[in-house]
Protein backbone atom coordinates (compact mmCIF):
# COMPACT_ATOMS: atom_id res chain seq x y z
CA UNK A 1 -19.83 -0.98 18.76
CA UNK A 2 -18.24 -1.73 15.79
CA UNK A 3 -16.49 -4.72 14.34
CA UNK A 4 -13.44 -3.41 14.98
CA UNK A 5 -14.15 -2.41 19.16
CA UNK A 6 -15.44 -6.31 19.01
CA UNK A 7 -12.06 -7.82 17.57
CA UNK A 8 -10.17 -5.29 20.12
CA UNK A 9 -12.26 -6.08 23.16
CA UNK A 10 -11.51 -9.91 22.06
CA UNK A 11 -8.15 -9.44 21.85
CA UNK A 12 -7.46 -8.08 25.45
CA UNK A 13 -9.74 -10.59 26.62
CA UNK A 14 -7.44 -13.30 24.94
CA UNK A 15 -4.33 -11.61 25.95
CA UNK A 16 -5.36 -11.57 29.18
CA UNK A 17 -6.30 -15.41 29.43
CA UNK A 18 -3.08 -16.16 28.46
CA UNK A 19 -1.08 -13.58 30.43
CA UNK A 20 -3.03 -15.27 33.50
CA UNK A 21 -2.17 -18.47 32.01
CA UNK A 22 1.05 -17.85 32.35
CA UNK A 23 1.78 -15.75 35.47
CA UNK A 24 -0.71 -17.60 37.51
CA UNK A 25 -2.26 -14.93 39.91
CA UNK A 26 -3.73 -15.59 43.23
CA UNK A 27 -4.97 -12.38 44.54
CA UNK A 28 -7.42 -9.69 43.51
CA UNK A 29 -4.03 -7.25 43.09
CA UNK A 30 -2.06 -9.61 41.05
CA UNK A 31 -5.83 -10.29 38.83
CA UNK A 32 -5.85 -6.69 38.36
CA UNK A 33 -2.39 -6.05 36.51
CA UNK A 34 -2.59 -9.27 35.08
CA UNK A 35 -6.43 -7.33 33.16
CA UNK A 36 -4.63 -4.34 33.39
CA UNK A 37 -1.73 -6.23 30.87
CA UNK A 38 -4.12 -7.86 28.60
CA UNK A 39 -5.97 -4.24 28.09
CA UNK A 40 -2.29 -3.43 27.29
CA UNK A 41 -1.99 -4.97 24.36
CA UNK A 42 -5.35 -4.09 22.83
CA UNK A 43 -4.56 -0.29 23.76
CA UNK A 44 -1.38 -0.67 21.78
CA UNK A 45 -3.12 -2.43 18.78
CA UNK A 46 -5.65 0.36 18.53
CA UNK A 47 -3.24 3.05 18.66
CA UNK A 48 -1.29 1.72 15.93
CA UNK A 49 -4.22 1.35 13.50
CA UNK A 50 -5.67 4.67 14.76
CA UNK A 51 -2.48 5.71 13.71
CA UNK A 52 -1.50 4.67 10.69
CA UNK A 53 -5.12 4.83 8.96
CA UNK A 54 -5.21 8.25 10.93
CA UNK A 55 -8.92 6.77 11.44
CA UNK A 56 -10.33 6.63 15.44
CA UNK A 57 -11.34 3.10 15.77
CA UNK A 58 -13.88 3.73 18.84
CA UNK A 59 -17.14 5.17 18.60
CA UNK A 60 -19.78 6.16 21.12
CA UNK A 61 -22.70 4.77 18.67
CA UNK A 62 -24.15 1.26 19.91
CA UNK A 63 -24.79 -1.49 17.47
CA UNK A 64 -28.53 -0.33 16.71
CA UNK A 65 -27.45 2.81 15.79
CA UNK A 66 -24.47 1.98 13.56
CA UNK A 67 -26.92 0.30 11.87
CA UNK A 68 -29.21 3.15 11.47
CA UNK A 69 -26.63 5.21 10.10
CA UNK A 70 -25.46 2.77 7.40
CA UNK A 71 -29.31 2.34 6.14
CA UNK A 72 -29.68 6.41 5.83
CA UNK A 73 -26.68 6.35 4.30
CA UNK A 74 -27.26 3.65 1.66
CA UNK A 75 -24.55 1.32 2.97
CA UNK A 76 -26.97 -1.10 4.28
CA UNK A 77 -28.88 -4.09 3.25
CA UNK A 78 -32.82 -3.87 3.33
């Protein structure tokens, strides 16, 4: 996971709080749109980075592995 899927995993976990904050759900249905909101607005932040650094910010390589590949590719510290 990069730093990046970290910052937008903490971002729909904050926009979630607060949606929930606000709206004050009480049932497991009204929980779920309130997550399904706060996912929202990660999802939209994502798609406008992904598109305008025509980069994909999500990648199926876990921390260990990320940094693996920056070591073998001389980006890492030793």
């Amino acid at each position: 996971m990069t730093n990046l899927e970290l910052v937008l995993n903490m971002l729909a976990e904050a926009s979630t709080t607060e949606i929930s904050k606000d709206k004050k759900p009480r049932t497991f249905i009204e929980n779920k749109k309130v997550a399904q909101k706060g996912g929202n607005v990660a999802k939209a932040a994502r798609l406008q980075l992904e598109n305008t650094t025509g980069k994909k910010v999500v990648t199926n390589l876990n921390a260990k592995q990320l940094s693996t590949n920056k070591l073998e590719n001389g980006n890492g510290e030793k």
